[in-house]
N, C-alpha and C. Protein backbone atom coordinates (compact mmCIF):
# COMPACT_ATOMS: atom_id res chain seq x y z
N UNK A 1 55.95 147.88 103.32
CA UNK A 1 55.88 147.80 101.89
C UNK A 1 54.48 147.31 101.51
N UNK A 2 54.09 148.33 100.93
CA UNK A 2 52.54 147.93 100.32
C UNK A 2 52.71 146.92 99.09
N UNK A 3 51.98 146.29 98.72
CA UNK A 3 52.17 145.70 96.97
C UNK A 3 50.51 145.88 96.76
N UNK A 4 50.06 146.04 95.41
CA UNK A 4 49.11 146.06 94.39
C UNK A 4 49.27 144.54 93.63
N UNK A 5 47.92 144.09 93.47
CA UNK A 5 47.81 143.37 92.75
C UNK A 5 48.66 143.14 91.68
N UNK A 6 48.72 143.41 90.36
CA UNK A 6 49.74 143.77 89.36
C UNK A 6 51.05 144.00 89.69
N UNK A 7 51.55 144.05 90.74
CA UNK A 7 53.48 144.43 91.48
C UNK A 7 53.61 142.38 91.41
N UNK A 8 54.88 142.47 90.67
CA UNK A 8 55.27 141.26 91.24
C UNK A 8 55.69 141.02 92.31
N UNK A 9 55.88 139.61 92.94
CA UNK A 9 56.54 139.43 94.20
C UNK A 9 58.10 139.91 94.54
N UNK A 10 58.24 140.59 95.95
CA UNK A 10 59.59 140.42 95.81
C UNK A 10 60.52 139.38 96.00
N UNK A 11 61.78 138.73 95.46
CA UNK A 11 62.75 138.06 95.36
C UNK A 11 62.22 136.97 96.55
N UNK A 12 62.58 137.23 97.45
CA UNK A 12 62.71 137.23 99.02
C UNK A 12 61.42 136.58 99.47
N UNK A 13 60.43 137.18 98.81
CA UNK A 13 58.91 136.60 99.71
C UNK A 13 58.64 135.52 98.76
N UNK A 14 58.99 135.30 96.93
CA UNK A 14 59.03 134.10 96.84
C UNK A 14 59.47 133.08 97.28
N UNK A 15 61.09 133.29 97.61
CA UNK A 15 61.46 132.18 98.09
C UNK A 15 60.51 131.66 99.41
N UNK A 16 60.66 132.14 100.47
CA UNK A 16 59.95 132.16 101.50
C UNK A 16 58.17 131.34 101.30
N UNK A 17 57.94 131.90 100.03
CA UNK A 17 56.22 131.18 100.01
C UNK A 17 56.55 130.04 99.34
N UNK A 18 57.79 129.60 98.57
CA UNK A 18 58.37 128.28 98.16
C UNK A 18 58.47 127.24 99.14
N UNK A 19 59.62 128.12 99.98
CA UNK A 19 59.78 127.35 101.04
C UNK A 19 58.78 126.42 101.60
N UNK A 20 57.87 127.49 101.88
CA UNK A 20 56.98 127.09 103.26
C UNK A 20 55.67 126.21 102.45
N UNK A 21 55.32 126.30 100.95
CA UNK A 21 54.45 125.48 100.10
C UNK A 21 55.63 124.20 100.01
N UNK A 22 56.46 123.90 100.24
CA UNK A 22 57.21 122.92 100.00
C UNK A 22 57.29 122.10 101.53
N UNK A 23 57.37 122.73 102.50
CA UNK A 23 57.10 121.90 103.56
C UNK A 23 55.89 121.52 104.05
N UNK A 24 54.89 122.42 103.72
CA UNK A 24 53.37 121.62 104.20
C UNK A 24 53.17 120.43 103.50
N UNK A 25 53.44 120.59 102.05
CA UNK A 25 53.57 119.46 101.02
C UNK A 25 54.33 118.05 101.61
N UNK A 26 55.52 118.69 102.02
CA UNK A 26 56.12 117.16 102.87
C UNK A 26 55.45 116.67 104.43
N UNK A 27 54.45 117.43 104.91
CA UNK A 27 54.12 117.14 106.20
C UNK A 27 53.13 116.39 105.80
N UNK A 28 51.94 116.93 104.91
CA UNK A 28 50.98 116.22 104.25
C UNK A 28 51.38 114.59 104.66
N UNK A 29 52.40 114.57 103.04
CA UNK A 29 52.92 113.43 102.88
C UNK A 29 53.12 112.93 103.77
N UNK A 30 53.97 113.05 104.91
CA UNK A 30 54.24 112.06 106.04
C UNK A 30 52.72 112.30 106.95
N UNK A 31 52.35 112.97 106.64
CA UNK A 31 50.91 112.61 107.49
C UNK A 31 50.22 111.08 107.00
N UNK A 32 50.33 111.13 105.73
CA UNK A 32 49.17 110.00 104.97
C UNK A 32 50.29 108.74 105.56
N UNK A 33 51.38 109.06 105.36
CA UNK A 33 51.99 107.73 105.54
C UNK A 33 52.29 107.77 106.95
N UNK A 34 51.86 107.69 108.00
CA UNK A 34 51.64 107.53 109.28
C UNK A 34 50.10 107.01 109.54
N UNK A 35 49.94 107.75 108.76
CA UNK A 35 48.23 107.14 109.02
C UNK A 35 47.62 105.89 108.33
N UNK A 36 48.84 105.50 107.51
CA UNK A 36 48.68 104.02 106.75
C UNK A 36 49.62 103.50 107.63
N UNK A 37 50.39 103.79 108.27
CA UNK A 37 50.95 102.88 109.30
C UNK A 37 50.19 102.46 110.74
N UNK A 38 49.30 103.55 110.66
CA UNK A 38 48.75 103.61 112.11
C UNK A 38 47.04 102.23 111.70
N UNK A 39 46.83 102.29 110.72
CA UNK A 39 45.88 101.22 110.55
C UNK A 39 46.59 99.94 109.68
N UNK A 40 47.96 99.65 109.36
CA UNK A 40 48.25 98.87 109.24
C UNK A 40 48.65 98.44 110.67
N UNK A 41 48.58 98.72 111.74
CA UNK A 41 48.97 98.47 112.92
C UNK A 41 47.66 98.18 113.55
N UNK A 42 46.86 98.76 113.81
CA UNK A 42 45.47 98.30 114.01
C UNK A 42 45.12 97.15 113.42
N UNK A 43 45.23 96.86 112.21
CA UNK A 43 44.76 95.45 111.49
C UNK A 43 45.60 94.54 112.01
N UNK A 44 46.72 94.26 112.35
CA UNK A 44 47.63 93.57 113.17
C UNK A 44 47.16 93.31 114.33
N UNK A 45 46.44 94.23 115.31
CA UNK A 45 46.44 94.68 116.84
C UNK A 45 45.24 93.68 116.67
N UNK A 46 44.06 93.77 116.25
CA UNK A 46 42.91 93.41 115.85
C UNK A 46 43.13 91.71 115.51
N UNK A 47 43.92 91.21 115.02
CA UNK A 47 44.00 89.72 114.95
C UNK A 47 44.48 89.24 115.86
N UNK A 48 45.78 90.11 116.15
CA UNK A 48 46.77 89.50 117.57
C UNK A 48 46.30 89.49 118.84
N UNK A 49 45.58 90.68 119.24
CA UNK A 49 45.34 90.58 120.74
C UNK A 49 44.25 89.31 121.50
N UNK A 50 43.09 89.41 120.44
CA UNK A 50 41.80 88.19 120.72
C UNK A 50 42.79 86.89 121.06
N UNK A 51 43.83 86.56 119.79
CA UNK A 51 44.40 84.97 120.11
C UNK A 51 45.48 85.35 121.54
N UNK A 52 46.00 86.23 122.10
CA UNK A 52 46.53 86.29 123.13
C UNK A 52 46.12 86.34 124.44
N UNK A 53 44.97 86.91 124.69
CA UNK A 53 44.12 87.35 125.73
C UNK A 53 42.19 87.22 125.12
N UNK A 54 41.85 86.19 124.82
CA UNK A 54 40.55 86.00 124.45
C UNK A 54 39.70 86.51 125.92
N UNK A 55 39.96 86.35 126.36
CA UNK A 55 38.81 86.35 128.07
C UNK A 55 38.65 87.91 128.06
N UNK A 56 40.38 88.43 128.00
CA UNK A 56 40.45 90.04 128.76
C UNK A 56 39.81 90.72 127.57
N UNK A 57 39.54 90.51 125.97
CA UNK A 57 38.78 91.47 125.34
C UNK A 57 37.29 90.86 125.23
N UNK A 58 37.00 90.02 125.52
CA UNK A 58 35.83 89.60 125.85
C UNK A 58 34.74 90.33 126.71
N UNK A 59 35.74 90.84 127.68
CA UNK A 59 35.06 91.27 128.93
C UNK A 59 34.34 92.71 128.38
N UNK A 60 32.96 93.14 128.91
CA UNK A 60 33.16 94.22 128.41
C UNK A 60 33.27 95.69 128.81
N UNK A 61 33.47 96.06 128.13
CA UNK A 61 34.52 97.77 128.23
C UNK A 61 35.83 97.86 127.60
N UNK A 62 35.87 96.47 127.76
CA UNK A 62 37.95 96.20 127.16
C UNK A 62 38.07 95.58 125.54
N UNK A 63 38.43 96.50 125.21
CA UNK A 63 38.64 97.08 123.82
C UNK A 63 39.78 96.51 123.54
N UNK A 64 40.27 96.39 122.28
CA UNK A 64 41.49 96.01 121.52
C UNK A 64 42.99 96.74 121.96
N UNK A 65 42.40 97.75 121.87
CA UNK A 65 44.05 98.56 122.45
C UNK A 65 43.67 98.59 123.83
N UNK A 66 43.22 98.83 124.55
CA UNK A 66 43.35 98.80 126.40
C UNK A 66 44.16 97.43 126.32
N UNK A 67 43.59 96.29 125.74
CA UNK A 67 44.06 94.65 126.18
C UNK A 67 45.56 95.01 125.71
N UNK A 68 45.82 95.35 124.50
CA UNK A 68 47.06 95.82 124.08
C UNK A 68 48.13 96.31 125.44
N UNK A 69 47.78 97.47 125.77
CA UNK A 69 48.30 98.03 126.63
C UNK A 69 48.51 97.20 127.86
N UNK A 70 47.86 96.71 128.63
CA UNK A 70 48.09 95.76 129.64
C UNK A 70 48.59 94.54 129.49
N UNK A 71 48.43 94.04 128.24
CA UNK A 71 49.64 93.11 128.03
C UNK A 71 51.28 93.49 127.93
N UNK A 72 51.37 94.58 127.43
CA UNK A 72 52.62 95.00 127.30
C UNK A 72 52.86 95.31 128.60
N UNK A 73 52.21 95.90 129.56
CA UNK A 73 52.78 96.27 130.53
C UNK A 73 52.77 95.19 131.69
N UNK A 74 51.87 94.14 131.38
CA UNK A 74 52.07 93.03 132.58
C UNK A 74 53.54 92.25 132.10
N UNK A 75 53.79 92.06 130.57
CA UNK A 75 55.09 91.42 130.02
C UNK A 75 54.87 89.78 130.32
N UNK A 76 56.21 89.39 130.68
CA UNK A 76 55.80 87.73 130.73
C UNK A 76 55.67 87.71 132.23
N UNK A 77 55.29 88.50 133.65
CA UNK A 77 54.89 88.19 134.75
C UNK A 77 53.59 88.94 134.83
N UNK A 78 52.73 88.02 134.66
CA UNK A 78 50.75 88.92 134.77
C UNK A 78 50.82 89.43 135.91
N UNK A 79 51.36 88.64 137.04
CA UNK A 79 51.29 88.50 138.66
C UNK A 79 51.51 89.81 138.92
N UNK A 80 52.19 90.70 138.21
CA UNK A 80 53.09 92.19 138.77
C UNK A 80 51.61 92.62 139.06
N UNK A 81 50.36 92.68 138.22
CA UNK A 81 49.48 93.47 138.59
C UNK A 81 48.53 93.06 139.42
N UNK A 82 48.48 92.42 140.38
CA UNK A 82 47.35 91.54 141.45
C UNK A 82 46.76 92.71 142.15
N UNK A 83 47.19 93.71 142.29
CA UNK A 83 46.39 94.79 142.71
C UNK A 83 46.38 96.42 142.17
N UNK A 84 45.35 96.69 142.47
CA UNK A 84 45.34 98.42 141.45
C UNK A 84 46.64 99.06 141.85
N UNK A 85 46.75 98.92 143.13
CA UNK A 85 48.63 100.03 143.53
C UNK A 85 49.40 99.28 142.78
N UNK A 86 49.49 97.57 142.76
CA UNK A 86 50.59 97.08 142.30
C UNK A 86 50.56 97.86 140.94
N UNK A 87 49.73 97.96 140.29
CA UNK A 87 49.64 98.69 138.71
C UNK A 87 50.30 99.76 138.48
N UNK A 88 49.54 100.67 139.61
CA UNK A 88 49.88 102.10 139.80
C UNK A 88 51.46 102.24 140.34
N UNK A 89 52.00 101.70 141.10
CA UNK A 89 53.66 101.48 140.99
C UNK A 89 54.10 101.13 140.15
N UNK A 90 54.04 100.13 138.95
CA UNK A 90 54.52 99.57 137.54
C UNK A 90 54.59 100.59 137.07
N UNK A 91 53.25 101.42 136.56
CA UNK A 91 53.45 102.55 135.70
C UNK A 91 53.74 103.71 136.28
N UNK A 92 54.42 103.93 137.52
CA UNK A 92 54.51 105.16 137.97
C UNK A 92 53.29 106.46 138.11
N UNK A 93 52.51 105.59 138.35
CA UNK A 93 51.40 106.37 138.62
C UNK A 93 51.17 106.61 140.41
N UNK A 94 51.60 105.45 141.12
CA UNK A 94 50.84 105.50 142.55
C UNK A 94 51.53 106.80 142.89
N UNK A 95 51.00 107.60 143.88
CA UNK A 95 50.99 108.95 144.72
C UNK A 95 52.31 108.97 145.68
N UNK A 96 53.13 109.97 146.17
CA UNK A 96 54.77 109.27 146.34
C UNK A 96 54.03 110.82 147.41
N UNK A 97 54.40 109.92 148.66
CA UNK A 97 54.72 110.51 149.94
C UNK A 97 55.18 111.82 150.33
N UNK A 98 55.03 112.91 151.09
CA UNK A 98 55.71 114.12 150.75
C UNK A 98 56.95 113.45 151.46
N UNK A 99 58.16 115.12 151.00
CA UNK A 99 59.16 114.80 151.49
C UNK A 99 59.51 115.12 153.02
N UNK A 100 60.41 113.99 153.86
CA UNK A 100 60.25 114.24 155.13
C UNK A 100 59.51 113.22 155.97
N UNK A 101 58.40 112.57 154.96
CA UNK A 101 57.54 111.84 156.14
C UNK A 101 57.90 110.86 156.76
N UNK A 102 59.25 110.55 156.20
CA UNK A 102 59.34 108.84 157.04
C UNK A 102 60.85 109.89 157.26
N UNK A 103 62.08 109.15 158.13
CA UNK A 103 63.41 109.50 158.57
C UNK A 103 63.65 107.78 158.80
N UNK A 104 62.84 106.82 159.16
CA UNK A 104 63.24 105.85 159.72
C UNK A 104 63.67 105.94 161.01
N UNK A 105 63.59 106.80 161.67
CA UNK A 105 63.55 106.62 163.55
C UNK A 105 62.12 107.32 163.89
N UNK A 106 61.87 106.80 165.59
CA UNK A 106 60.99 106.86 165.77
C UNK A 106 60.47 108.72 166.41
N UNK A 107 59.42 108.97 166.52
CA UNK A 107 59.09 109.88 166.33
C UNK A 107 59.37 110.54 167.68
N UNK A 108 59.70 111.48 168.71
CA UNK A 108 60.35 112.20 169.94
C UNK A 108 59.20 111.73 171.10
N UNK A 109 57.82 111.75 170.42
CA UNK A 109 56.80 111.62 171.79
C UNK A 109 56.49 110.11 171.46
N UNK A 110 57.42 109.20 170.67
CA UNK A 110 56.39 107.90 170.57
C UNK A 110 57.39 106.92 171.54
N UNK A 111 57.91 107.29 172.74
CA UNK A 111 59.06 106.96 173.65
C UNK A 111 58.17 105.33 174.08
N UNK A 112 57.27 105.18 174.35
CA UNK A 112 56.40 104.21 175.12
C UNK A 112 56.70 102.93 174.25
């Protein structure tokens, strides 16, 4: 179906361009208000973390949200992270063995 300038819309494709001008309109909206949540959260993050961990954003490279993040993830035992694997096991990051490599008995030629 061709249309000309001068043809009104049909029935059908108004609704449809209603529709869909009515939901960008609400995404907008919840866009702005996420994004006033997301720096009302920052302005929070920004007072709280310095009085919790003064040393660890001190240091530098370590930024407001990194300190963030490693506090949440050390929780109330710091100790969990004393080493980079210990980390990398917390967050499920360390590298997981193929399957097969261990059985727990010893291996046919390791008889000695």
């Amino acid at each position: 179906m061709r249309l000309r300038a001068a043809d009104p819309l049909p029935c059908g494709l108004v609704a449809v361009l209603s529709a869909a001008g009515y939901a960008m309109k609400k995404l907008a909206l919840r866009h702005q208000d996420l994004d006033a949540e997301i720096k009302d959260l920052d302005r929070q993050l920004t007072w709280l973390v310095p009085v919790a961990a003064p040393e660890l954003v001190a240091r530098p490279g370590i930024g407001i949200h990194t300190t963030a993040i490693l506090l949440v993830t050390a929780g109330d035992d710091p100790e969990r992270l004393h080493s980079e694997a210990a980390s990398a096991r917390l967050t499920g990051t360390a590298p997981r063995p193929p399957p097969g490599w261990w059985t727990g008995r010893c291996s046919p030629d390791a008889s000695s």
